[in-house]
C-alpha atoms as a PDB file:
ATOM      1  CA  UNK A   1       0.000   0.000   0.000  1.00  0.00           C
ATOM      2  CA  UNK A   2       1.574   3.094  -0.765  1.00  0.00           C
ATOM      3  CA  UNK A   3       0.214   6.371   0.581  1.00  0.00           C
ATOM      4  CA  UNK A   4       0.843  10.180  -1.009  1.00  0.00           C
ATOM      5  CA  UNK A   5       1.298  13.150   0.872  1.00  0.00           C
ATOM      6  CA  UNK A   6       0.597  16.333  -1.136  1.00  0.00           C
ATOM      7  CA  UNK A   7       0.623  19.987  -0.531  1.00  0.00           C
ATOM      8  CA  UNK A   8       2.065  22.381  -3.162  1.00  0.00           C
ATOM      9  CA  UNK A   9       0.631  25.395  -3.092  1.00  0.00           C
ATOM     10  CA  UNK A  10      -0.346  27.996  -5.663  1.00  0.00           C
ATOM     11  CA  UNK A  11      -3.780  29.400  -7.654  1.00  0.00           C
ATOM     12  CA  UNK A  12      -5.049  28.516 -10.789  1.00  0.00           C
ATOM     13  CA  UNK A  13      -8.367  29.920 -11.850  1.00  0.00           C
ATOM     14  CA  UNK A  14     -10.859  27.839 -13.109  1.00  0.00           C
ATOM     15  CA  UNK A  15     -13.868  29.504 -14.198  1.00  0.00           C
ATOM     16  CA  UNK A  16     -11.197  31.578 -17.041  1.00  0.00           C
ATOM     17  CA  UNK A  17     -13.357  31.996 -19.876  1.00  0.00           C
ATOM     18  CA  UNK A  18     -11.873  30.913 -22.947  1.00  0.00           C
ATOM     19  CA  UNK A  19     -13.168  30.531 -26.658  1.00  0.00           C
ATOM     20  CA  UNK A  20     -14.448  27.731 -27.967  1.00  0.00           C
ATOM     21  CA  UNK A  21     -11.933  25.878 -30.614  1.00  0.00           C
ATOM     22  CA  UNK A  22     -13.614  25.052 -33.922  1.00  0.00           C
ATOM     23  CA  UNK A  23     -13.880  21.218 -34.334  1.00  0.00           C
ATOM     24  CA  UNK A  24     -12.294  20.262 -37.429  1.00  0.00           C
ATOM     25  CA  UNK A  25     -14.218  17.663 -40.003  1.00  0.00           C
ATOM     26  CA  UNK A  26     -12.369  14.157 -38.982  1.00  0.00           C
ATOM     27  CA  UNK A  27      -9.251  12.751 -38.364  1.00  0.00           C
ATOM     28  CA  UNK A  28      -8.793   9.353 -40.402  1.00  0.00           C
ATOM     29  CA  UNK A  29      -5.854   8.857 -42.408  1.00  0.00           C
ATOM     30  CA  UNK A  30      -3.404  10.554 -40.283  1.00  0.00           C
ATOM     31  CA  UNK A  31      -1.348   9.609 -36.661  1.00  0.00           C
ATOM     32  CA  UNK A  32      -2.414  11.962 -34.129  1.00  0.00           C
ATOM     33  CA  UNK A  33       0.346  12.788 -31.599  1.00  0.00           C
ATOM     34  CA  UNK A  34      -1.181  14.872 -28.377  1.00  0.00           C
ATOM     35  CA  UNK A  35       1.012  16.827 -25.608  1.00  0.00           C
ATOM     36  CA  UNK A  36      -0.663  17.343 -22.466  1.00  0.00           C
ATOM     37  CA  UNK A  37       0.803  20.800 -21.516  1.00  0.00           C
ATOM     38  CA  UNK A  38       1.220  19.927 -17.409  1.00  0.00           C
ATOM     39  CA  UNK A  39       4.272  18.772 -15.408  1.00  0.00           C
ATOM     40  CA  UNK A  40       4.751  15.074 -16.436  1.00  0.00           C
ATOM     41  CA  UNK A  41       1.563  15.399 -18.990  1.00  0.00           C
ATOM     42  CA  UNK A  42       1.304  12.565 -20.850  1.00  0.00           C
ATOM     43  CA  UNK A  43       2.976  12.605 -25.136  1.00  0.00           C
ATOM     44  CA  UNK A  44       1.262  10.160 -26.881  1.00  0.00           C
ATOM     45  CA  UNK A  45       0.618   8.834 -30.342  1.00  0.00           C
ATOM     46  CA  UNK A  46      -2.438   7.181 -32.002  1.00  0.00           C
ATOM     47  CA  UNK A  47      -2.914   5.314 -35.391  1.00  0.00           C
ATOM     48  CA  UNK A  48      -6.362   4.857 -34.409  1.00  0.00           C
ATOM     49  CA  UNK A  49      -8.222   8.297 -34.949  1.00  0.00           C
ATOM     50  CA  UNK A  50      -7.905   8.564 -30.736  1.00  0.00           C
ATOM     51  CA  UNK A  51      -9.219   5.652 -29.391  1.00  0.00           C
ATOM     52  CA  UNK A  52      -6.162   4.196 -28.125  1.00  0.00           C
ATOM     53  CA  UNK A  53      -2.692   5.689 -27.788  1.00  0.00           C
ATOM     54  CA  UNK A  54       0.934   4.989 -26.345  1.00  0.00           C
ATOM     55  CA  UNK A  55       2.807   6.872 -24.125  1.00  0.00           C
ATOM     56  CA  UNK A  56       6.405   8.216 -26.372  1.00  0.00           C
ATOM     57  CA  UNK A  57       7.506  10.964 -23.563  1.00  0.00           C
ATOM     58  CA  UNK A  58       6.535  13.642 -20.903  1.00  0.00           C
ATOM     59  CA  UNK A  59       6.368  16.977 -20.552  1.00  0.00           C
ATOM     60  CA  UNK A  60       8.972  18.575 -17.996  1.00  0.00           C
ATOM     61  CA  UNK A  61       8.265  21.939 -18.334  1.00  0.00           C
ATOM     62  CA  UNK A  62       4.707  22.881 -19.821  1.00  0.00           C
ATOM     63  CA  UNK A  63       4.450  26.461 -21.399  1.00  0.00           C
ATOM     64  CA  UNK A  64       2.352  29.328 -20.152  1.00  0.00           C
ATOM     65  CA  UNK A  65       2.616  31.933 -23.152  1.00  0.00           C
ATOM     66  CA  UNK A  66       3.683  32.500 -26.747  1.00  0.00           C
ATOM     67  CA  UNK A  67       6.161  34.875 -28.460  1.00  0.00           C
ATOM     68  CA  UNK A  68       5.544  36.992 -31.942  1.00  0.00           C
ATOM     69  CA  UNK A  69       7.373  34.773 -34.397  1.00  0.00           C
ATOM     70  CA  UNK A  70       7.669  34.539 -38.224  1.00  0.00           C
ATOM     71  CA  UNK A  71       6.587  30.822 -37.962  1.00  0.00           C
ATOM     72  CA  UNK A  72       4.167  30.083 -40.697  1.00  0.00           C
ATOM     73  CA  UNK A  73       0.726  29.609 -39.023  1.00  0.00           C
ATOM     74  CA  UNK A  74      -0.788  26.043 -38.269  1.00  0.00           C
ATOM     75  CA  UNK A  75       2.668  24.568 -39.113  1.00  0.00           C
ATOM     76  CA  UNK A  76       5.279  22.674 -37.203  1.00  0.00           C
ATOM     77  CA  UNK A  77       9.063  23.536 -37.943  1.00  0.00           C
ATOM     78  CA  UNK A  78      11.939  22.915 -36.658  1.00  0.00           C
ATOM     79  CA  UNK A  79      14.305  26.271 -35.246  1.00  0.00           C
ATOM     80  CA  UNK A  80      17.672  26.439 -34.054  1.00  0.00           C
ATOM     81  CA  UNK A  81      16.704  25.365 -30.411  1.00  0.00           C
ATOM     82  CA  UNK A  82      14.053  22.670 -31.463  1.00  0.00           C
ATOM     83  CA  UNK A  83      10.514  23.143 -32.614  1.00  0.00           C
ATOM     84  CA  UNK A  84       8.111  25.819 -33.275  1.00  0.00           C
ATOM     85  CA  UNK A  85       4.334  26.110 -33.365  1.00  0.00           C
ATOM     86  CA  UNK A  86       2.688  28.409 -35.737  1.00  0.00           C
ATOM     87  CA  UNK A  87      -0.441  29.758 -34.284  1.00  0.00           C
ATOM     88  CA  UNK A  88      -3.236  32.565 -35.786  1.00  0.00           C
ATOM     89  CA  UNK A  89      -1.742  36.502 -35.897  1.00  0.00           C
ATOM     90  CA  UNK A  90       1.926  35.683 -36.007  1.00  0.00           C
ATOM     91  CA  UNK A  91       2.190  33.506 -32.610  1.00  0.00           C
ATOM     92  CA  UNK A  92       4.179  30.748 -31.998  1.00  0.00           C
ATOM     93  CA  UNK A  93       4.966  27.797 -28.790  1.00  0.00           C
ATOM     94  CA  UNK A  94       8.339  25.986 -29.120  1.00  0.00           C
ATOM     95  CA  UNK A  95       9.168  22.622 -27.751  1.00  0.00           C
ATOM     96  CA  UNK A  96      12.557  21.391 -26.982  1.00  0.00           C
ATOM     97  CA  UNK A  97      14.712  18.602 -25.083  1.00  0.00           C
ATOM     98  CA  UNK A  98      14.412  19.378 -21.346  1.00  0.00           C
ATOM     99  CA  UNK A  99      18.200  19.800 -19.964  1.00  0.00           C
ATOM    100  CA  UNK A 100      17.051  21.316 -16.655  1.00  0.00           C
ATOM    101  CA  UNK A 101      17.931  24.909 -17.967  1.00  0.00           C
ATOM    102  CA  UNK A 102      14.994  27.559 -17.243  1.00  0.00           C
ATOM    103  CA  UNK A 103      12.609  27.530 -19.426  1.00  0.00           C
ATOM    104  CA  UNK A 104      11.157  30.613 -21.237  1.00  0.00           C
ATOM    105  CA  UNK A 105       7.129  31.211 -21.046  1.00  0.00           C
ATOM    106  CA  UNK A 106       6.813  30.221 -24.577  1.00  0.00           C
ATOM    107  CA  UNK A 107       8.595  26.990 -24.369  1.00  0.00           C
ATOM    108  CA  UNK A 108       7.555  23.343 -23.868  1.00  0.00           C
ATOM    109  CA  UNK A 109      10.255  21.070 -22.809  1.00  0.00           C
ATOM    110  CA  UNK A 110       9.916  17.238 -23.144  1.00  0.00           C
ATOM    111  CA  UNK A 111      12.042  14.183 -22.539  1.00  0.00           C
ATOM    112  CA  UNK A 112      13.745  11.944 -22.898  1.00  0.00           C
ATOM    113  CA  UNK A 113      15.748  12.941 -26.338  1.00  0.00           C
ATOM    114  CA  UNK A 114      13.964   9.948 -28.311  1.00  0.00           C
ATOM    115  CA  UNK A 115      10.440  11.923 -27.768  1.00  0.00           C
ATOM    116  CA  UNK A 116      12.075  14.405 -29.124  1.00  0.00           C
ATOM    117  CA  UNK A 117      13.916  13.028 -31.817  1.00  0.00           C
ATOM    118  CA  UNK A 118      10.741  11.416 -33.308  1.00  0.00           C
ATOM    119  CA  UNK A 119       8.708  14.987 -33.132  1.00  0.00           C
ATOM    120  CA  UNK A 120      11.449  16.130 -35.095  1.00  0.00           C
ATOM    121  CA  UNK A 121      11.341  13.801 -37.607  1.00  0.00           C
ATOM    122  CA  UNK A 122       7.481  14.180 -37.995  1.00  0.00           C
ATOM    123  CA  UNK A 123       8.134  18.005 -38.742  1.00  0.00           C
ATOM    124  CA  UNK A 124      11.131  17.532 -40.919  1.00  0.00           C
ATOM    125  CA  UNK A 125       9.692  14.320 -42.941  1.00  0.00           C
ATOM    126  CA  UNK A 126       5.896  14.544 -42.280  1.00  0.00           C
ATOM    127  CA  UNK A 127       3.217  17.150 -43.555  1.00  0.00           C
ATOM    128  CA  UNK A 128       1.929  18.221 -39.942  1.00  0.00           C
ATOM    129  CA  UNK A 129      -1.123  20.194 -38.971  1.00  0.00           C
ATOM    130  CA  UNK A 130      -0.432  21.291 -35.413  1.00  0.00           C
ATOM    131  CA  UNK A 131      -4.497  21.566 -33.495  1.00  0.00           C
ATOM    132  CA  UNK A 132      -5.732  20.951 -29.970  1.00  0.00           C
ATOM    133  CA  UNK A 133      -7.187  17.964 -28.787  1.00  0.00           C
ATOM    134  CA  UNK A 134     -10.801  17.480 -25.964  1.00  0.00           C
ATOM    135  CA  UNK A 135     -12.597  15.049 -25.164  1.00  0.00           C
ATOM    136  CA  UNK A 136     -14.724  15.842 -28.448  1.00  0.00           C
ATOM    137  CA  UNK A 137     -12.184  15.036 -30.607  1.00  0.00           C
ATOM    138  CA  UNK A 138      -9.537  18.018 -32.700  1.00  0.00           C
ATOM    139  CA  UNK A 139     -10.028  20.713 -33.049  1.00  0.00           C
ATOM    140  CA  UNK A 140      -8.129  23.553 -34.661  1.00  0.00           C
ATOM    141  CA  UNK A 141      -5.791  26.643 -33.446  1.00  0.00           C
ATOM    142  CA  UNK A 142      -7.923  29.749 -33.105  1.00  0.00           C
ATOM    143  CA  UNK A 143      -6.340  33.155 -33.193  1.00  0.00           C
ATOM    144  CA  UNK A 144      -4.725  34.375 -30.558  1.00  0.00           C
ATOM    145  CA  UNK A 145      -5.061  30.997 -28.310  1.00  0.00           C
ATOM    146  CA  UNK A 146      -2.729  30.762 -25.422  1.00  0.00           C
ATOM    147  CA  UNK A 147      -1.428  27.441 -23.605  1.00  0.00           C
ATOM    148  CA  UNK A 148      -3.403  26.998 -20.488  1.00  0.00           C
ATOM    149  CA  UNK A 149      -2.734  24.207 -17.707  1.00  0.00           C
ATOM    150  CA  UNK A 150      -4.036  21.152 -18.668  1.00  0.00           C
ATOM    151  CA  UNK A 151      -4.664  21.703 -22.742  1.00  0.00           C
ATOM    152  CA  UNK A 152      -4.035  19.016 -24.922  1.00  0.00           C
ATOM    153  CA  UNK A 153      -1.569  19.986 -27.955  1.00  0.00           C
ATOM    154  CA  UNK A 154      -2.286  18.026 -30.683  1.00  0.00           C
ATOM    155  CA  UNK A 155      -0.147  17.354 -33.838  1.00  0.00           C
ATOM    156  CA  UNK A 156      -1.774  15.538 -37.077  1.00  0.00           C
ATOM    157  CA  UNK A 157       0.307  13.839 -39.391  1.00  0.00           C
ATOM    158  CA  UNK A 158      -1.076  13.430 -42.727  1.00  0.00           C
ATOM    159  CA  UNK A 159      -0.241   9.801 -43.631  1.00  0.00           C
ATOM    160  CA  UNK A 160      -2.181   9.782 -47.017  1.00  0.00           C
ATOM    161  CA  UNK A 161       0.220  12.126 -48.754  1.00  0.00           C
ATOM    162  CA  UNK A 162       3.396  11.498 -47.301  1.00  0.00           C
ATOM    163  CA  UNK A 163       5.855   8.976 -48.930  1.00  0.00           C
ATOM    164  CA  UNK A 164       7.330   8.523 -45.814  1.00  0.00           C
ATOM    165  CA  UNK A 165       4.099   7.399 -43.721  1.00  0.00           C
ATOM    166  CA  UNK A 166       5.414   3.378 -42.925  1.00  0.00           C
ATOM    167  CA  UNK A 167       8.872   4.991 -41.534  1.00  0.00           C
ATOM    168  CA  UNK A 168       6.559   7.566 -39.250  1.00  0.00           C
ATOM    169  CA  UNK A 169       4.929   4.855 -37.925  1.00  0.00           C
ATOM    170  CA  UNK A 170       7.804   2.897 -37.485  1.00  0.00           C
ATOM    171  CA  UNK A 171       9.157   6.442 -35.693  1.00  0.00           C
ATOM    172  CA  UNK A 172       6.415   6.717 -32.958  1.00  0.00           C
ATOM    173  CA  UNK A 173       5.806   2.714 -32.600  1.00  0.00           C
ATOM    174  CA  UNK A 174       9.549   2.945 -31.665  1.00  0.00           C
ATOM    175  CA  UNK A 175       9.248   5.366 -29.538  1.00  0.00           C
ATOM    176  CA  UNK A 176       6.657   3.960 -27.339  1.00  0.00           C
ATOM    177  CA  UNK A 177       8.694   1.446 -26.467  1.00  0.00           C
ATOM    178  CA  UNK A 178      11.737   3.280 -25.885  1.00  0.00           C
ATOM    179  CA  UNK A 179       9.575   5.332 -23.977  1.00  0.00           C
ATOM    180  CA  UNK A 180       8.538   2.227 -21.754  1.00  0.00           C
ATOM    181  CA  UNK A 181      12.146   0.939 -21.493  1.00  0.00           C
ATOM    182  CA  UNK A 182      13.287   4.765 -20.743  1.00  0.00           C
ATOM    183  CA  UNK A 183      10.662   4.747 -17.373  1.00  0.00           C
ATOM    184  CA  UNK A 184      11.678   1.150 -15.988  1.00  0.00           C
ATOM    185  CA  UNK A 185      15.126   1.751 -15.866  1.00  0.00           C
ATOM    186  CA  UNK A 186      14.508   5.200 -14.033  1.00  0.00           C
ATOM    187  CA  UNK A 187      12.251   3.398 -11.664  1.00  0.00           C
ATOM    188  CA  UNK A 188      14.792   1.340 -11.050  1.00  0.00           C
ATOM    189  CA  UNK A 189      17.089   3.727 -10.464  1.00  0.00           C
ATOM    190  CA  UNK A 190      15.163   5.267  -7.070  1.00  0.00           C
ATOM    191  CA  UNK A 191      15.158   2.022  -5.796  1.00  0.00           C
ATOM    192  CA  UNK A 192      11.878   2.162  -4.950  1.00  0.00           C
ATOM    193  CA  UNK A 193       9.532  -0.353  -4.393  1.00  0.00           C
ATOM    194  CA  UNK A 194       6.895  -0.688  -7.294  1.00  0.00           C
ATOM    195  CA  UNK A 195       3.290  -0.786  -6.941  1.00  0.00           C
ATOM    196  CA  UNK A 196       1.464  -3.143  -6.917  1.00  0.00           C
ATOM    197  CA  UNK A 197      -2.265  -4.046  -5.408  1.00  0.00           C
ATOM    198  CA  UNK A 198      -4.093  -1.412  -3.471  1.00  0.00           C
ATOM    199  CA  UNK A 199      -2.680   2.130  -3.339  1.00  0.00           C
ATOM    200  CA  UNK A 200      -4.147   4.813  -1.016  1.00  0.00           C
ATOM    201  CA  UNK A 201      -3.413   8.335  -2.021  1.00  0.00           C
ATOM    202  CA  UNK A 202      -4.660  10.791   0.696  1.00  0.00           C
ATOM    203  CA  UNK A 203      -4.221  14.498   0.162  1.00  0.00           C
ATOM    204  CA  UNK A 204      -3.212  16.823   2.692  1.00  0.00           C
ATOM    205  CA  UNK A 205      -3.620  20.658   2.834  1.00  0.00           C
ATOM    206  CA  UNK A 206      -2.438  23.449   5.189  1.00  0.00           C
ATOM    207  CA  UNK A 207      -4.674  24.575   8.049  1.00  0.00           C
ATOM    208  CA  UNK A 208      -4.905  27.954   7.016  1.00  0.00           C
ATOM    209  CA  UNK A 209      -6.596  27.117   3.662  1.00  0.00           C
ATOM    210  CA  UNK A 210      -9.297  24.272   3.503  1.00  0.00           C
ATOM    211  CA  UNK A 211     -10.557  23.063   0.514  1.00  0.00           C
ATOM    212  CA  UNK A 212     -14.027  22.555  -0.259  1.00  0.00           C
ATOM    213  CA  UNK A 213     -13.436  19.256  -2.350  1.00  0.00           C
ATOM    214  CA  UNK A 214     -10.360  17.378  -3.779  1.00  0.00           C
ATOM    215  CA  UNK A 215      -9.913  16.377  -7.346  1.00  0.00           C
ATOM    216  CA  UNK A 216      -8.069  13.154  -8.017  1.00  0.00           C
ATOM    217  CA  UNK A 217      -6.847  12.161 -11.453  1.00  0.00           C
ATOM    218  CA  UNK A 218      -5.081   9.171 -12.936  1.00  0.00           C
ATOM    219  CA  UNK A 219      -2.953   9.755 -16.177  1.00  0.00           C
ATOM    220  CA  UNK A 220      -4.892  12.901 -16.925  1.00  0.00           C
ATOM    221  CA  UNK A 221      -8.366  11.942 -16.015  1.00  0.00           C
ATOM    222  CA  UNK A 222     -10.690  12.894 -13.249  1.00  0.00           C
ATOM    223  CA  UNK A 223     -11.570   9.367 -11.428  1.00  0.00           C
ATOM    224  CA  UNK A 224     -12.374  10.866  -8.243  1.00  0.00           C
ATOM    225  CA  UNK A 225     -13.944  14.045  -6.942  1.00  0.00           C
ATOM    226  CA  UNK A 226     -14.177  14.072  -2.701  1.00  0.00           C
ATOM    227  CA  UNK A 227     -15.979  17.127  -0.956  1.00  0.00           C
ATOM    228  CA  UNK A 228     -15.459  15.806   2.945  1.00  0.00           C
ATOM    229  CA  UNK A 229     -12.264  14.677   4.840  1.00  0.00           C
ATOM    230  CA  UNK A 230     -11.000  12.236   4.832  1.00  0.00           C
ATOM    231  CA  UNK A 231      -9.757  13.623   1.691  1.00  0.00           C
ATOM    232  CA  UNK A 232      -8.428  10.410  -0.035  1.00  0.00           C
ATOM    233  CA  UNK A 233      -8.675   8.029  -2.487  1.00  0.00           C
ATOM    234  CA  UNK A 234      -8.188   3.747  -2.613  1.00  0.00           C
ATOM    235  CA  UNK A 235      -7.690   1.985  -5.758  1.00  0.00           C
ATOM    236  CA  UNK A 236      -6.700  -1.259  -7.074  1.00  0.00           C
ATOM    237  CA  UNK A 237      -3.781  -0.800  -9.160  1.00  0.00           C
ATOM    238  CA  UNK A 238      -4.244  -4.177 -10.643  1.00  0.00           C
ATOM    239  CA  UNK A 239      -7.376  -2.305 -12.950  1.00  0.00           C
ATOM    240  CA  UNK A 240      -4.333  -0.481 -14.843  1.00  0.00           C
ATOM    241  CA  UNK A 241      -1.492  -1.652 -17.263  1.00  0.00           C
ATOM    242  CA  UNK A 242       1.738  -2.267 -16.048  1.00  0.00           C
ATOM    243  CA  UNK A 243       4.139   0.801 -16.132  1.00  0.00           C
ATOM    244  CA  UNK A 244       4.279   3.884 -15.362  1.00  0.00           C
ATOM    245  CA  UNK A 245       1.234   6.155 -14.307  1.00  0.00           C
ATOM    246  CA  UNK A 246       0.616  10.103 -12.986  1.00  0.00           C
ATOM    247  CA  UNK A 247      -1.675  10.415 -10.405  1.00  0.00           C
ATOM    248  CA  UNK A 248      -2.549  14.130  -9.941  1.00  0.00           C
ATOM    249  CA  UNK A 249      -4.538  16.028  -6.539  1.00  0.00           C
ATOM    250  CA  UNK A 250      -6.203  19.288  -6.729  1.00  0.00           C
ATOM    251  CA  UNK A 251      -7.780  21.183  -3.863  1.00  0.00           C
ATOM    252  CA  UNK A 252     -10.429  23.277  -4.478  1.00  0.00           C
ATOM    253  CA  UNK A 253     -11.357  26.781  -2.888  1.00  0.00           C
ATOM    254  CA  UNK A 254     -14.616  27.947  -2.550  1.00  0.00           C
ATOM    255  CA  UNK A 255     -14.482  30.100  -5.116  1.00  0.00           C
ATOM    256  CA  UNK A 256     -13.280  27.711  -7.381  1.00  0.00           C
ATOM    257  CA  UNK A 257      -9.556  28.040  -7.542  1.00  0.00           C
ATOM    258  CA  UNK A 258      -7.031  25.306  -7.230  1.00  0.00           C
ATOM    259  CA  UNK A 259      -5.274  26.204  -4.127  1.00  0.00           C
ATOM    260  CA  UNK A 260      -2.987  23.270  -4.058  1.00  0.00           C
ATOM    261  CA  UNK A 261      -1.729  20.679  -6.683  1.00  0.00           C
ATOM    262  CA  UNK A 262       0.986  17.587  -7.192  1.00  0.00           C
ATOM    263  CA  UNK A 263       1.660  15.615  -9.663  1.00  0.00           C
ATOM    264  CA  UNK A 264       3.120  12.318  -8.997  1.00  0.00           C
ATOM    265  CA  UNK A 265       4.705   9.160 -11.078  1.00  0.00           C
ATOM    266  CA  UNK A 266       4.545   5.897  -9.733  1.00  0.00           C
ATOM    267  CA  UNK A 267       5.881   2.471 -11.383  1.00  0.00           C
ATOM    268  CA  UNK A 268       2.894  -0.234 -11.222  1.00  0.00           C
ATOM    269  CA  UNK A 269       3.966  -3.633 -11.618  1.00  0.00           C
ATOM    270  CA  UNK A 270       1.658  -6.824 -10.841  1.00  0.00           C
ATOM    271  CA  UNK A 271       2.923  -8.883 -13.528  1.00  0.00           C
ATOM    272  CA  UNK A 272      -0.499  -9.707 -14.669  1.00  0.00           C
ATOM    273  CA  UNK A 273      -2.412  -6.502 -14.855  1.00  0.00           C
ATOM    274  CA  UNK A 274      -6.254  -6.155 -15.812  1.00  0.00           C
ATOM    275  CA  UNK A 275      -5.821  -3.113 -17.341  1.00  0.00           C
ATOM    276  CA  UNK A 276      -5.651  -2.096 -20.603  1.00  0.00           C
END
């Protein structure tokens, strides 16, 4: 059983309004790779439309802005530091390797260097239509859109055009399980015991600031909302895949804000998971 102890604090509002992205007409005949722009948010790839997708790296630094840039809009390049973004009225997000350097506003750093590798060799060998990616499916940049916590980048690869699709697919199906190799070893590394069976996570907050509820999430989805203390969760980590997870904990003000937040990896291991 492995318990969590979480209280970061700092305010996110919820309730910003924000304009509605235009849903684009489908997405067959192309790999979809998404970026979850959050601390260890999930990069992943699909070769399904978005039903199913593999984990090829993580975001260590998610971005918070844009710059002015000569980056053609809705159009992924590569620049002298790694890769650009083009976004509506002259905007632009970059993404590059994480080396533990600050990171600038505009920036999006990932790792490890194979993620980033194979996003490079989608922009330099693919035709890719950079978007944004809900629960409804992509949709496209609008003008003047900003990265906000939680948003899911999307990148479209068009696979019935390019020469090239078999080696992009051999790119990102690589990747995945570099990606998987890549997070045992570091598991390893901490010497920590993995998880396996039941795993409480119980969130904790400071005195001074009591939350009226407590969001719990497992690789980017909500699983558990509480709203009275005990404020914790228990699950059965045999329901999920083996490897490597991020559970998340919000608190919630009263007024809606986030006053407090982790993110946290764990290594799940039970040999014979039921998850999928």
């Amino acid at each position: 059983m492995l318990s969590i102890a979480l209280c970061l604090s700092f305010r996110i509002s919820l309730a910003e309004a924000r304009p509605e992205p235009q849903r684009t007409a489908k997405t067959d005949g192309i790999a979809l790779v998404r970026i979850r722009n959050s601390r260890f948010g999930a990069i992943e790839y699909s070769s399904d439309t978005g039903q199913s997708w593999l984990l090829i790296g993580r975001v260590a630094v998610p971005a918070i802005g844009t710059s002015a840039a000569k980056t053609p809009s809705g159009s992924l390049t590569k620049s002298s530091n790694g890769l650009s973004i083009g976004i509506p009225t002259s905007r632009r997000i970059d993404i590059r390797l994480d080396n533990g350097a600050r990171t600038p506003p505009d920036t999006l750093s990932v790792y490890p260097d194979t993620c980033m590798a194979t996003l490079t060799t989608l922009a330099t060998q693919g035709t890719v239509m950079p978007g944004l990616w809900s629960s409804r499916g992509a949709a496209t940049l609008y003008s003047g859109y900003s990265p906000a916590p939680h948003d899911y980048l999307l990148l479209s690869v068009d696979l019935k055009t390019a020469s090239t699709s078999d080696t992009l697919l051999e790119a990102l199906s690589r990747a995945a399980k570099d990606y998987a190799e890549y997070a045992s070893k570091r598991h390893k590394a901490t010497g920590k015991s993995a998880t396996k069976g039941y795993i409480t996570v119980t969130a904790r907050f400071p005195v001074n600031e009591p939350p009226t509820s407590a969001t719990f999430l497992l690789d980017g989805r909500t699983v558990a909302i509480i709203n009275r203390p005990p404020y914790s969760v228990r699950w059965d980590s045999r329901d999920w895949a083996d490897g490597e997870h991020l559970i998340e904990v919000r608190s919630i003000g009263p007024n809606g804000t986030i006053l407090s937040q982790t993110h946290t990896l764990i290594y799940v291991a039970n040999g014979s998971a039921r998850g999928g």
